[in-house]
C-alpha atoms as a PDB file:
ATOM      1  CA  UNK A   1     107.079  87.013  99.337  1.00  0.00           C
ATOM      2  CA  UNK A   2     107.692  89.013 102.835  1.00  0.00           C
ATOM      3  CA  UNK A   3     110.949  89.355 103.841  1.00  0.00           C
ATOM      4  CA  UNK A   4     110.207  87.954 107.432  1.00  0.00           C
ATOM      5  CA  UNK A   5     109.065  84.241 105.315  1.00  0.00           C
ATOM      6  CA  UNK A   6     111.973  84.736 103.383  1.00  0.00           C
ATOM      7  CA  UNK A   7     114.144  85.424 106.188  1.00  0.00           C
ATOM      8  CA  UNK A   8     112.653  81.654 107.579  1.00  0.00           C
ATOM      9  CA  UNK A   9     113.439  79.764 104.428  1.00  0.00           C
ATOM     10  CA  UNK A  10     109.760  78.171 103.777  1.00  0.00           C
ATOM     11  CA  UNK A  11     107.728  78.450 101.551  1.00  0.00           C
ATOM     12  CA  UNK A  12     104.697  78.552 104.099  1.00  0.00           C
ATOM     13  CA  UNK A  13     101.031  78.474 102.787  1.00  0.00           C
ATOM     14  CA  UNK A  14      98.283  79.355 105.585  1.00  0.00           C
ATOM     15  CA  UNK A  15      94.447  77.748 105.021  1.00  0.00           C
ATOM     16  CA  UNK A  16      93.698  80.390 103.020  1.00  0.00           C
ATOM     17  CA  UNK A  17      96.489  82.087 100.765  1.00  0.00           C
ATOM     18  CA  UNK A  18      96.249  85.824 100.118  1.00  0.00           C
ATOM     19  CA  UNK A  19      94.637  85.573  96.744  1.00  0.00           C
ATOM     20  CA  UNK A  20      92.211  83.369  98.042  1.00  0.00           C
ATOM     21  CA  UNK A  21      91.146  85.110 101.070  1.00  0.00           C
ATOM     22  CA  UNK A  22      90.714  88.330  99.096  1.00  0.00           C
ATOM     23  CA  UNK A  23      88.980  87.103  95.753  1.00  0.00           C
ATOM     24  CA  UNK A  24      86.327  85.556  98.791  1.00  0.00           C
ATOM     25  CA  UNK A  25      85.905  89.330 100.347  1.00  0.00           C
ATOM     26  CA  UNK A  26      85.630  90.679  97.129  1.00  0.00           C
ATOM     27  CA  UNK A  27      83.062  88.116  96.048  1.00  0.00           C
ATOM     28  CA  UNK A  28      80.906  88.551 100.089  1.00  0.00           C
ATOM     29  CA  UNK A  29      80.967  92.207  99.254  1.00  0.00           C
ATOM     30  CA  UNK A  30      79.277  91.664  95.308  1.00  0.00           C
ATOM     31  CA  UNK A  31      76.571  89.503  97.005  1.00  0.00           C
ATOM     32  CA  UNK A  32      76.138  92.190  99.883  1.00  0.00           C
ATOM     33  CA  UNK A  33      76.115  94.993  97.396  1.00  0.00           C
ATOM     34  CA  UNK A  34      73.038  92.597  95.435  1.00  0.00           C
ATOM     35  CA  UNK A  35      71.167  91.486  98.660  1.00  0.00           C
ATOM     36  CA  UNK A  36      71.098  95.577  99.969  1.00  0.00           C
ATOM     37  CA  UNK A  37      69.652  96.847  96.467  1.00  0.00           C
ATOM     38  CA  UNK A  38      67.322  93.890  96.618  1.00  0.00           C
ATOM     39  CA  UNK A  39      66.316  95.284 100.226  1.00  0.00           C
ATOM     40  CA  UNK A  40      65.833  98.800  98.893  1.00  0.00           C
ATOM     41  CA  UNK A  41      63.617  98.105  96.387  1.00  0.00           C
ATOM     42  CA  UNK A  42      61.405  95.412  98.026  1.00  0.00           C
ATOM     43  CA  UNK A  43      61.239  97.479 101.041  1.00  0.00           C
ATOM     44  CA  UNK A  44      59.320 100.330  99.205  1.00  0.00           C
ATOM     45  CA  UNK A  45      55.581 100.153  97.457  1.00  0.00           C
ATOM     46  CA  UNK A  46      54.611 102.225  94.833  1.00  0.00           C
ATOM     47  CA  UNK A  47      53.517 105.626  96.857  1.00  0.00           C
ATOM     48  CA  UNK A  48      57.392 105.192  98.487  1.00  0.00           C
ATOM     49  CA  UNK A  49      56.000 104.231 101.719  1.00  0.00           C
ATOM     50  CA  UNK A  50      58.274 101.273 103.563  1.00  0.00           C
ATOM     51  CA  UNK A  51      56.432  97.397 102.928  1.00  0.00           C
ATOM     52  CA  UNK A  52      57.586  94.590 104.893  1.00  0.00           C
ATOM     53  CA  UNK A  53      60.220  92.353 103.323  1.00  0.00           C
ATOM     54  CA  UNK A  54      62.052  89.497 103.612  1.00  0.00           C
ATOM     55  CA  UNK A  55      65.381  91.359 102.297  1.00  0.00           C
ATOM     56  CA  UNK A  56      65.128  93.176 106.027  1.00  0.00           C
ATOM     57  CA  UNK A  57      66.104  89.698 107.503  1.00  0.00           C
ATOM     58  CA  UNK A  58      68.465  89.103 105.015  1.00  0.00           C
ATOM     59  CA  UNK A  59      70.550  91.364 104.727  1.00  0.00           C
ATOM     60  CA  UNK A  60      71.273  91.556 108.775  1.00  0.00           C
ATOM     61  CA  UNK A  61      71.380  87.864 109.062  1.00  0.00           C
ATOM     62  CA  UNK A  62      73.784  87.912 105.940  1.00  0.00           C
ATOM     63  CA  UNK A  63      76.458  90.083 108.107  1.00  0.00           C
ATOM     64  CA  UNK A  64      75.804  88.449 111.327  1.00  0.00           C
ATOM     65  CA  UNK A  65      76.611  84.714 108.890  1.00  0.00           C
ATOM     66  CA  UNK A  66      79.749  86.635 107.104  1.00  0.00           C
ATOM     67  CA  UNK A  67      80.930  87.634 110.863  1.00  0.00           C
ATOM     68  CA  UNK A  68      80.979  83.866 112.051  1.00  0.00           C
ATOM     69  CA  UNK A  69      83.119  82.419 108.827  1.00  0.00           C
ATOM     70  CA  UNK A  70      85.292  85.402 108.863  1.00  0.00           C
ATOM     71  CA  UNK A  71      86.001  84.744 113.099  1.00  0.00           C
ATOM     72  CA  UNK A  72      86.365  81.044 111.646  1.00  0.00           C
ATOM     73  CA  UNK A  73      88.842  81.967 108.972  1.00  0.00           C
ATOM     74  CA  UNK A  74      90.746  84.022 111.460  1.00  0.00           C
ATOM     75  CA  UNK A  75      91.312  81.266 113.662  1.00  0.00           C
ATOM     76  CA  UNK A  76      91.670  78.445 110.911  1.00  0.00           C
ATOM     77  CA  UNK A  77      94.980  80.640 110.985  1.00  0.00           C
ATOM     78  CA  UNK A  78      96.078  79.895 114.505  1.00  0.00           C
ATOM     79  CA  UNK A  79      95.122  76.343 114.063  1.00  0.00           C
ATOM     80  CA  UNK A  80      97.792  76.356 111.000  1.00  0.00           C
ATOM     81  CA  UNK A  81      99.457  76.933 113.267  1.00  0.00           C
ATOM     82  CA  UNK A  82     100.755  80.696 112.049  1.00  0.00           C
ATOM     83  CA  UNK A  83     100.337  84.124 113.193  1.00  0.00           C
ATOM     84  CA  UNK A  84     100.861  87.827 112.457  1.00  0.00           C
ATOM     85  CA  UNK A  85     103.693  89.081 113.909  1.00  0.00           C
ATOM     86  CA  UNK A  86     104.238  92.315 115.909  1.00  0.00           C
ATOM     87  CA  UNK A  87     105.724  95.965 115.120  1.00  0.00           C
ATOM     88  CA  UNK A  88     104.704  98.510 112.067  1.00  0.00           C
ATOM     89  CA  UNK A  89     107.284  96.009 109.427  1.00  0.00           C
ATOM     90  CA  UNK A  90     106.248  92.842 110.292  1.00  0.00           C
ATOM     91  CA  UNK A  91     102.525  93.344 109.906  1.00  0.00           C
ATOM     92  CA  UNK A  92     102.379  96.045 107.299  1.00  0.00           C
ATOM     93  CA  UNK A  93     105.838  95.446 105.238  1.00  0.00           C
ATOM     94  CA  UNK A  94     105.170  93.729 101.737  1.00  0.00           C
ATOM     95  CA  UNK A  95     107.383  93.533  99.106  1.00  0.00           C
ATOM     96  CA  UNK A  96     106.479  91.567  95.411  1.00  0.00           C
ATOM     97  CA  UNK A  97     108.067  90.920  92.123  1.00  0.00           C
ATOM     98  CA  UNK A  98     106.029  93.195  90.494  1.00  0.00           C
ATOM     99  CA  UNK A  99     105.601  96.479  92.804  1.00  0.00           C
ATOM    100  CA  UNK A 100     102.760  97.837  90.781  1.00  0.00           C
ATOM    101  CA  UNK A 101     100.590  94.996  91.707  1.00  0.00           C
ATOM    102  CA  UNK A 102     100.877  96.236  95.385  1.00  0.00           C
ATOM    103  CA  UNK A 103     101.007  99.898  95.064  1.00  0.00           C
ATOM    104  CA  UNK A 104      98.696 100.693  92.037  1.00  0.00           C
ATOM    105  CA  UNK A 105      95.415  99.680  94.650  1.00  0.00           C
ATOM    106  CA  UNK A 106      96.327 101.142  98.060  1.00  0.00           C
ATOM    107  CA  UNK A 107      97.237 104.637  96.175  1.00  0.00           C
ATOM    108  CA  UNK A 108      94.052 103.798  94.190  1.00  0.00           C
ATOM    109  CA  UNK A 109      92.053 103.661  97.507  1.00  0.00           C
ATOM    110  CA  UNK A 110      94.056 106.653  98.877  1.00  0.00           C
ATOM    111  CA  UNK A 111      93.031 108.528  95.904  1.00  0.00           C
ATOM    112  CA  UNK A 112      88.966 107.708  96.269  1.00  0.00           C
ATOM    113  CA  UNK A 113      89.067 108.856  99.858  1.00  0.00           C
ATOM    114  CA  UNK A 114      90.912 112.377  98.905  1.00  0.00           C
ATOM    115  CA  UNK A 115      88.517 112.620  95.879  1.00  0.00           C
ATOM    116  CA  UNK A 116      84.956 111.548  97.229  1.00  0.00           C
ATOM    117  CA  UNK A 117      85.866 114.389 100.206  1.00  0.00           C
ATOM    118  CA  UNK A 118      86.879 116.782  97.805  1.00  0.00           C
ATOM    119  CA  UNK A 119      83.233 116.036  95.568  1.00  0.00           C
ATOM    120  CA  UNK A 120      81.198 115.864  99.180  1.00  0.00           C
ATOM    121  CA  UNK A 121      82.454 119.318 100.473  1.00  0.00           C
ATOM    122  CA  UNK A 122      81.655 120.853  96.792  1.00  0.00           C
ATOM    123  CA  UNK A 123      77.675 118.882  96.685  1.00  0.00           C
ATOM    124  CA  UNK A 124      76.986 119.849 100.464  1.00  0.00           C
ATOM    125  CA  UNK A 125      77.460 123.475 100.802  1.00  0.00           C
ATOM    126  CA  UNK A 126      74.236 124.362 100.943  1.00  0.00           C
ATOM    127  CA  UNK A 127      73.254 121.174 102.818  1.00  0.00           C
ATOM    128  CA  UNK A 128      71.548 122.081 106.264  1.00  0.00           C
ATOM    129  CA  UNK A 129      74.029 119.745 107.880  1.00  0.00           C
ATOM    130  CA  UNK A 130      77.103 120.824 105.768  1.00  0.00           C
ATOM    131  CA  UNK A 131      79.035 121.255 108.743  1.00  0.00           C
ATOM    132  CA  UNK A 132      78.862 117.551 109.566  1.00  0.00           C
ATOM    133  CA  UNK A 133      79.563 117.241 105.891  1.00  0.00           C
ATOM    134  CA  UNK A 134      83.089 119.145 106.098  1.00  0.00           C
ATOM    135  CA  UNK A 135      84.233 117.591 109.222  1.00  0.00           C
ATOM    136  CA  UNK A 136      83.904 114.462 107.235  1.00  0.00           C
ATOM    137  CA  UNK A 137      85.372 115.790 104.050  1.00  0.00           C
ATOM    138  CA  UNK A 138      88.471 117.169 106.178  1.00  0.00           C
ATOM    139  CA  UNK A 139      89.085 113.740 108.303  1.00  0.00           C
ATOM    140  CA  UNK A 140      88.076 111.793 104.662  1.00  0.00           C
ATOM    141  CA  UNK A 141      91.283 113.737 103.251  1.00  0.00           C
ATOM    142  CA  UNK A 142      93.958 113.403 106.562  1.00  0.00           C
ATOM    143  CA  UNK A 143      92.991 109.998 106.153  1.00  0.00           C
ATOM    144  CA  UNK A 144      93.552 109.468 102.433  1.00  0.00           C
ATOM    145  CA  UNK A 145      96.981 111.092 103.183  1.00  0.00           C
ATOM    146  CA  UNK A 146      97.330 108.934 106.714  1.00  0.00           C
ATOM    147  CA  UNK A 147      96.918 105.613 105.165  1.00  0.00           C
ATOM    148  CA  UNK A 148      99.464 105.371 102.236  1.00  0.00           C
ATOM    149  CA  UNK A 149     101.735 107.527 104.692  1.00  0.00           C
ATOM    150  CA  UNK A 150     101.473 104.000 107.508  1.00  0.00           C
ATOM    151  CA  UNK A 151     101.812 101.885 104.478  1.00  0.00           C
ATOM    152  CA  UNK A 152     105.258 103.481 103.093  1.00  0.00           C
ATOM    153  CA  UNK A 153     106.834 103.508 106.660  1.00  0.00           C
ATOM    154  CA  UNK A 154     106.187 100.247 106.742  1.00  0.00           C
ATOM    155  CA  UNK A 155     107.656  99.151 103.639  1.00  0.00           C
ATOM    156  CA  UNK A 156     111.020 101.590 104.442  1.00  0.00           C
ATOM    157  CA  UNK A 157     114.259 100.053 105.559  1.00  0.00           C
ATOM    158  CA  UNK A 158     114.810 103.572 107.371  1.00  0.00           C
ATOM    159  CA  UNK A 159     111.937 105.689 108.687  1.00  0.00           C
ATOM    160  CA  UNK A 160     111.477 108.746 107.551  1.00  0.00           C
ATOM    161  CA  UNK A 161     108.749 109.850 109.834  1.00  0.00           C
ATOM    162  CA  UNK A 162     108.857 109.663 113.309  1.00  0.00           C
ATOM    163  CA  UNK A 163     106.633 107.402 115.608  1.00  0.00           C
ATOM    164  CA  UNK A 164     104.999 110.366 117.001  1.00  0.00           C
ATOM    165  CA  UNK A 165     103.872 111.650 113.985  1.00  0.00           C
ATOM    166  CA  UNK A 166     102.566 107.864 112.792  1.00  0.00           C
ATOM    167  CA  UNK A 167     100.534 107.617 116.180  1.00  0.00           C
ATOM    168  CA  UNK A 168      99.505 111.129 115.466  1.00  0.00           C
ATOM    169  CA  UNK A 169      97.947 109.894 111.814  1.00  0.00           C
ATOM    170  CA  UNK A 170      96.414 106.944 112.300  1.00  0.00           C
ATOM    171  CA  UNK A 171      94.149 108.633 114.645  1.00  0.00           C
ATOM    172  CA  UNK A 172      92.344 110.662 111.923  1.00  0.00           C
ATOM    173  CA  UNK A 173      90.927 107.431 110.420  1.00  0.00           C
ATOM    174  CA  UNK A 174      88.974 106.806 113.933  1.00  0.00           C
ATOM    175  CA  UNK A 175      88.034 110.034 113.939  1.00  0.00           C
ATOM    176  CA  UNK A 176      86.955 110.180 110.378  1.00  0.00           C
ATOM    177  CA  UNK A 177      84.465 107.221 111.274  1.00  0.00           C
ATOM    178  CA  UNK A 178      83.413 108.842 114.715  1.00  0.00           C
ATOM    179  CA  UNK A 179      82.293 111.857 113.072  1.00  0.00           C
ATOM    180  CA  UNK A 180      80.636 109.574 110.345  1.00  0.00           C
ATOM    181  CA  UNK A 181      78.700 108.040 112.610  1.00  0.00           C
ATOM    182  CA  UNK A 182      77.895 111.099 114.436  1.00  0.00           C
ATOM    183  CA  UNK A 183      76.277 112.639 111.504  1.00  0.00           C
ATOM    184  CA  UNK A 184      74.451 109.504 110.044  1.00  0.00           C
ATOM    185  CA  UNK A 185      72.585 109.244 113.668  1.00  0.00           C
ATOM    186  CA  UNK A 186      72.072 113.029 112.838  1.00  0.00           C
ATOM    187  CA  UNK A 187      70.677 112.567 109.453  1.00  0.00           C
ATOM    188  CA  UNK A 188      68.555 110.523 110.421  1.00  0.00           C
ATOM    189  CA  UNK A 189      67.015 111.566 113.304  1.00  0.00           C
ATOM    190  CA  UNK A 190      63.411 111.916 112.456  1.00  0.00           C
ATOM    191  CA  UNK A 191      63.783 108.950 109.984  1.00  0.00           C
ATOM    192  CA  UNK A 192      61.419 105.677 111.378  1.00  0.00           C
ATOM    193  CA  UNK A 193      62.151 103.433 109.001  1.00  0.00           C
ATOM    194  CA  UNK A 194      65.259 102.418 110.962  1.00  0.00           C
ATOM    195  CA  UNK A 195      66.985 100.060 108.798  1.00  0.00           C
ATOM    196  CA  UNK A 196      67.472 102.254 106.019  1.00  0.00           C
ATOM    197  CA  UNK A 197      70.363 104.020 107.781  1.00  0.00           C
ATOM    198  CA  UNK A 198      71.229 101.174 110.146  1.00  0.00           C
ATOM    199  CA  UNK A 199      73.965  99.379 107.173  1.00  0.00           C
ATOM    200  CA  UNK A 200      75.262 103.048 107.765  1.00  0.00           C
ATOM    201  CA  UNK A 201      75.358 102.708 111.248  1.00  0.00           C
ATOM    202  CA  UNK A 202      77.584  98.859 111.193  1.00  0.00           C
ATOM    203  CA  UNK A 203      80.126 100.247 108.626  1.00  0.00           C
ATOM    204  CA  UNK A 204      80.775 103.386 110.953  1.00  0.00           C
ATOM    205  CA  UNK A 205      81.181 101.296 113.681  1.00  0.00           C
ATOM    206  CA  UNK A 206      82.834  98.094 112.033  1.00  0.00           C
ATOM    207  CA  UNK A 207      85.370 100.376 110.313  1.00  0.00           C
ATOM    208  CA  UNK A 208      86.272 102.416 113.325  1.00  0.00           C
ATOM    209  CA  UNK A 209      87.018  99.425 114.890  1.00  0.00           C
ATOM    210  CA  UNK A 210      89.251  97.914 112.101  1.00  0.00           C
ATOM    211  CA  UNK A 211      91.186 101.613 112.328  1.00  0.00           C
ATOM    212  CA  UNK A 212      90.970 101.374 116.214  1.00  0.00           C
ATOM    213  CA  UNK A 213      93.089  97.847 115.996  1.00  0.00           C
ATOM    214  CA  UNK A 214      95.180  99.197 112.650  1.00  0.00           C
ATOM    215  CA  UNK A 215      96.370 102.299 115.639  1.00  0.00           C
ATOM    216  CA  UNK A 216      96.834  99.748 117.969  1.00  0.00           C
ATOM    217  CA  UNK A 217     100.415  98.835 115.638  1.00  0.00           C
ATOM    218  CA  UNK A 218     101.786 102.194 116.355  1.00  0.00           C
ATOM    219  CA  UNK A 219     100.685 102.189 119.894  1.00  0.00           C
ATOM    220  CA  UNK A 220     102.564  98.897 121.172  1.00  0.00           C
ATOM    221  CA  UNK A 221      98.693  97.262 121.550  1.00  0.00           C
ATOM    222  CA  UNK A 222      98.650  94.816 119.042  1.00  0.00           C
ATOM    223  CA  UNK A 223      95.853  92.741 118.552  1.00  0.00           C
ATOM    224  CA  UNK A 224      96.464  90.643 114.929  1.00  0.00           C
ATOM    225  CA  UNK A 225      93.451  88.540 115.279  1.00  0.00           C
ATOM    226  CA  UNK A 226      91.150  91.330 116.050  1.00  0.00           C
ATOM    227  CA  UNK A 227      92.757  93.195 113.242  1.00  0.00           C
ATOM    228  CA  UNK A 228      92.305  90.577 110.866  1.00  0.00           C
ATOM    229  CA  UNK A 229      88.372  89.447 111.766  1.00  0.00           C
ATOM    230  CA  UNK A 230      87.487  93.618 111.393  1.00  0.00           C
ATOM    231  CA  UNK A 231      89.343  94.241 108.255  1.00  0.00           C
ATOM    232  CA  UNK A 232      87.163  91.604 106.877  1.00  0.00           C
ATOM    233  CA  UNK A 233      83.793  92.870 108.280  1.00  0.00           C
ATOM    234  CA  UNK A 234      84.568  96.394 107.017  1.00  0.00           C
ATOM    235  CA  UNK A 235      85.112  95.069 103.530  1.00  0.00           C
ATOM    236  CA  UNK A 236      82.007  93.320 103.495  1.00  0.00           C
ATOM    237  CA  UNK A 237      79.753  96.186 104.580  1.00  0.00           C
ATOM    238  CA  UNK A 238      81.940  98.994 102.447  1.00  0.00           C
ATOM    239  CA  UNK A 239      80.612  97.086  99.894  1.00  0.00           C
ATOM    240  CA  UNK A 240      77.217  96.809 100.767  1.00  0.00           C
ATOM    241  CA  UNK A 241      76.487 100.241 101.212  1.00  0.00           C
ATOM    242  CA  UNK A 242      77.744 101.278  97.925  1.00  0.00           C
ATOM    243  CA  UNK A 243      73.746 100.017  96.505  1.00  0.00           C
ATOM    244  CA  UNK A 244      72.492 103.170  98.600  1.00  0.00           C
ATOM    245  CA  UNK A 245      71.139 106.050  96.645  1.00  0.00           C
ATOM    246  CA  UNK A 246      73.852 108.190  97.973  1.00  0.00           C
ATOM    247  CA  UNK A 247      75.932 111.719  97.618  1.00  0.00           C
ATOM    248  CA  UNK A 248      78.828 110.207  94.524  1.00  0.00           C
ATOM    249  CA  UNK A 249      81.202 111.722  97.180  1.00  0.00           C
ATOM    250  CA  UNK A 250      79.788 109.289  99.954  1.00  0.00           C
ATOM    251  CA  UNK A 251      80.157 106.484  97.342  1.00  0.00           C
ATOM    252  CA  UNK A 252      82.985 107.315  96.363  1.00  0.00           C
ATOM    253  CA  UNK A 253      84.705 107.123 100.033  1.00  0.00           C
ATOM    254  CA  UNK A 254      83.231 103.997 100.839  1.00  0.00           C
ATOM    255  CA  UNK A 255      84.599 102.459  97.563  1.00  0.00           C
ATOM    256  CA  UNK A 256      88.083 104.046  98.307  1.00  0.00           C
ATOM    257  CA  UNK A 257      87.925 102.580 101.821  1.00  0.00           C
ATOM    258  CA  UNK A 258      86.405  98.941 100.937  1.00  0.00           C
ATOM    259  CA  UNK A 259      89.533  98.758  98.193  1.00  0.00           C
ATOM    260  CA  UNK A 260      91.645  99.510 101.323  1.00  0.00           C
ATOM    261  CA  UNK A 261      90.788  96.711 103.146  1.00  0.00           C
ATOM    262  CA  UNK A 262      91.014  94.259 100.586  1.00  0.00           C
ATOM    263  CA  UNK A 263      94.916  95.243 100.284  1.00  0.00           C
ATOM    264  CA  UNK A 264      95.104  95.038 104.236  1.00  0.00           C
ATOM    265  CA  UNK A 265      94.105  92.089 104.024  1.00  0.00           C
ATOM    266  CA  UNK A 266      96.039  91.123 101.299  1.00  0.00           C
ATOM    267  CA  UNK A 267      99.290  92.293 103.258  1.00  0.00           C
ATOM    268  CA  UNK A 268      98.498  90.848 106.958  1.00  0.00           C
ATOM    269  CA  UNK A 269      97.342  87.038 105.381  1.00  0.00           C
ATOM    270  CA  UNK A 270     100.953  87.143 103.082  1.00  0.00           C
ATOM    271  CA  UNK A 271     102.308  88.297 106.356  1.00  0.00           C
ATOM    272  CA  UNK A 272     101.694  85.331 108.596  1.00  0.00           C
ATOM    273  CA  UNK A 273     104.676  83.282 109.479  1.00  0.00           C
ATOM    274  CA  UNK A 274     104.212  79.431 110.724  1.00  0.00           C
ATOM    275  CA  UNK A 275     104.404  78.173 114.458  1.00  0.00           C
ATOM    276  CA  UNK A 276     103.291  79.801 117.629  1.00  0.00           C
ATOM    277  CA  UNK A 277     103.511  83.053 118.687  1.00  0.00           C
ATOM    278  CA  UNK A 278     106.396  83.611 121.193  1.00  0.00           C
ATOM    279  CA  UNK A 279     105.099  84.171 124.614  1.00  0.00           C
ATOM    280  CA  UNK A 280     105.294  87.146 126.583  1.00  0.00           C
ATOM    281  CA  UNK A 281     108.029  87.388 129.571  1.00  0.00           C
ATOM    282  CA  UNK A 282     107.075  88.214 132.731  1.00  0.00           C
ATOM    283  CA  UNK A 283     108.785  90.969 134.272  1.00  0.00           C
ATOM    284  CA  UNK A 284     111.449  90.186 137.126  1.00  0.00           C
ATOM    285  CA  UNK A 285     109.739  90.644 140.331  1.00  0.00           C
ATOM    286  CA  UNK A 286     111.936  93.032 142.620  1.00  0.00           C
ATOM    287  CA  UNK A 287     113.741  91.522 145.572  1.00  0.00           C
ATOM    288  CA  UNK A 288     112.204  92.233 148.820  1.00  0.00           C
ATOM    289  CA  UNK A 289     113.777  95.098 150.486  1.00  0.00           C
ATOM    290  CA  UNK A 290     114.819  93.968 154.070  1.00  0.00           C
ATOM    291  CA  UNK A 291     114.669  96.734 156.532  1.00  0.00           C
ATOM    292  CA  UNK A 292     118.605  97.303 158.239  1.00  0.00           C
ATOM    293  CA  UNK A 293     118.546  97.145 162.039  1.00  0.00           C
ATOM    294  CA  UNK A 294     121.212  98.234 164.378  1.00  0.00           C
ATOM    295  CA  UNK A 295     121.254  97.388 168.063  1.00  0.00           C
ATOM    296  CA  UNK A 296     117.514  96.603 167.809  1.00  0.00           C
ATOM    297  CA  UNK A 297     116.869 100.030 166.753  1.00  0.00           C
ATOM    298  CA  UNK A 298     115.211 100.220 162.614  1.00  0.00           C
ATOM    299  CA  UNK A 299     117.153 102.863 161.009  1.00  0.00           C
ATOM    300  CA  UNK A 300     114.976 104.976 159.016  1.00  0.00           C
ATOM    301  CA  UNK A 301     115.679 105.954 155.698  1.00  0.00           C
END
C-alpha cells in the first residue's frame, strides 16, 4: 500500500482497483493488437494492392470507443470521490510487500526501450533514412535510462538527483516521440494508402502527450486527470501497433513502452487517496499604495 494511504489510516478502494484497471488495459490492448492484424490482412488482395474493408472503420472507431470509457474511468475516480495527489512522491512513490512485483516490469520496460534502440541503429545503417533512425535510437536509449531514473527518485526518502537534472530527463521522452513522429510522416511520404501509417501517427502523438503530462510532475504543472486518461490511450495503441510488420527494434520499443504504461498506471490508480482535492489559495492581493502629500504638494518618489 502507498505510504500517503497508509499515512490516512484507510483502507480506501477507488471504482476500479489497480489490478483491475490494468488486467482491463492489458486485455483493450490484446483485442487492439487482433482487430489491427485483422485490418492488415483484409485491407490487402492478392496482387498486394489496398481493398476496402470494414477493419478500416474498426479499428479507428475502436480507439475513438476505448478513449470515451477510459475519460469515463478517469472521472468515475473523482466521483469516488479520490484523486492523485501532487509532487514527484505522491504520484510516482509505490512501495509493496513484495518489491520484485513492482520493479521486475518497469526495469523490464526500461530494458526493451535500451534494447529495441540498440537492434534499430544496428538494422538501419544502410537505411536511406538512417539518420531519422539514430535520432530515434539515441532519444529511445536517454529515455530507457530517463524513466527508471523518475521512477527511483520517486520512490527515495532522500534525492539523489537534483530537480534540474529530473526536468532535464523527462524531456527526452517528448522528444523521443517528436522525432518519432517526424520520421513516420517522413516514411511515409509518398505512401497513399493513409491508414497504414496513421496507428503510427496516434501512438506518436498519444504517447507524447502522456510524457508531456508525466514532465508536467517535475515542472510544478500537474495535471493527474490528464495524466491518467493518456497513460491509458498510449497503452492501448502501444499495443496495437505491435501487429505491424515492423523493424524487431521498432517492436521491440513499442512493447518496452506499452509495459511502461501499464506500471504507470498501476502506480497513479494505487496512488489515489479519498476526498477532494484541496483547493488552491489565492494569492494576497497587495495593499494599495497611497501616494504621501505634504502641504498639497505629492512628493515624488
Amino acid at each position: 500500500m502507498p505510504d500517503n494511504q497508509q499515512a490516512m489510516g484507510t483502507a480506501f478502494k477507488p471504482h476500479k482497483t489497480p489490478l483491475e484497471t490494468s488486467l482491463f488495459l492489458l486485455g483493450a490492448g490484446a483485442f487492439g493488437f487482433f482487430f489491427r492484424w485483422i485490418q492488415l490482412e483484409a485491407g490487402f488482395n492478392d496482387d498486394n494492392l489496398p481493398d476496402p474493408s470494414i477493419w478500416n472503420w474498426v479499428v479507428p472507431l475502436s480507439v475513438l470507443g476505448l478513449m470515451w470509457y477510459y475519460r469515463h474511468i478517469v472521472r468515475s475516480y473523482a466521483a469516488a470521490p479520490a484523486y492523485l495527489p501532487n509532487g514527484l512522491k505522491a504520484t510516482l512513490g509505490f512501495t509493496c510487500r513484495f518489491p520484485i512485483l513492482y520493479d521486475a516490469p518497469r526495469y523490464l520496460a526500461a530494458f526493451l526501450l535500451v534494447a529495441g534502440s540498440v537492434v534499430l541503429i544496428a538494422t538501419t545503417m544502410l537505411d536511406k533514412n538512417a539518420m531519422f533512425w539514430r535520432a530515434i535510437s539515441i532519444l529511445g536509449i536517454l529515455s530507457g535510462i530517463a524513466l527508471p531514473l523518475m521512477q527511483n527518485e520517486a520512490n527515495r526518502h532522500i534525492r539523489h538527483v537534483s530537480a534540474g537534472v529530473l526536468r532535464t530527463v523527462s524531456v527526452f521522452p517528448i522528444l523521443f516521440m517528436a522525432v518519432w513522429l517526424i520520421t513516420c510522416y517522413t516514411v511515409n511520404a509518398t505512401n497513399s494508402v493513409e491508414w497504414s501509417y496513421v496507428v503510427d501517427v496516434a501512438t506518436a502523438c498519444s504517447c507524447m502527450m502522456a510524457f508531456y503530462r508525466l514532465a508536467g510532475i517535475f515542472y510544478g504543472q500537474q495535471d493527474s486527470e490528464k495524466l491518467q486518461f493518456w497513460i491509458m490511450v498510449s497503452s492501448y495503441l502501444c499495443f496495437m501497433g505491435l501487429a505491424d510488420s515492423r523493424n524487431l527494434g521498432l517492436a521491440m520499443i513499442l512493447a518496452g513502452m506499452g509495459l511502461e504504461f501499464l506500471v504507470l498506471n498501476w502506480v497513479t490508480v494505487a496512488n489515489l487517496v479519498p476526498g477532494r482535492p484541496p483547493k488552491k489559495r489565492d494569492a494576497p492581493k497587495p495593499a494599495p499604495v497611497e501616494p504621501k502629500s505634504d502641504g498639497g504638494f505629492e512628493q515624488l518618489p
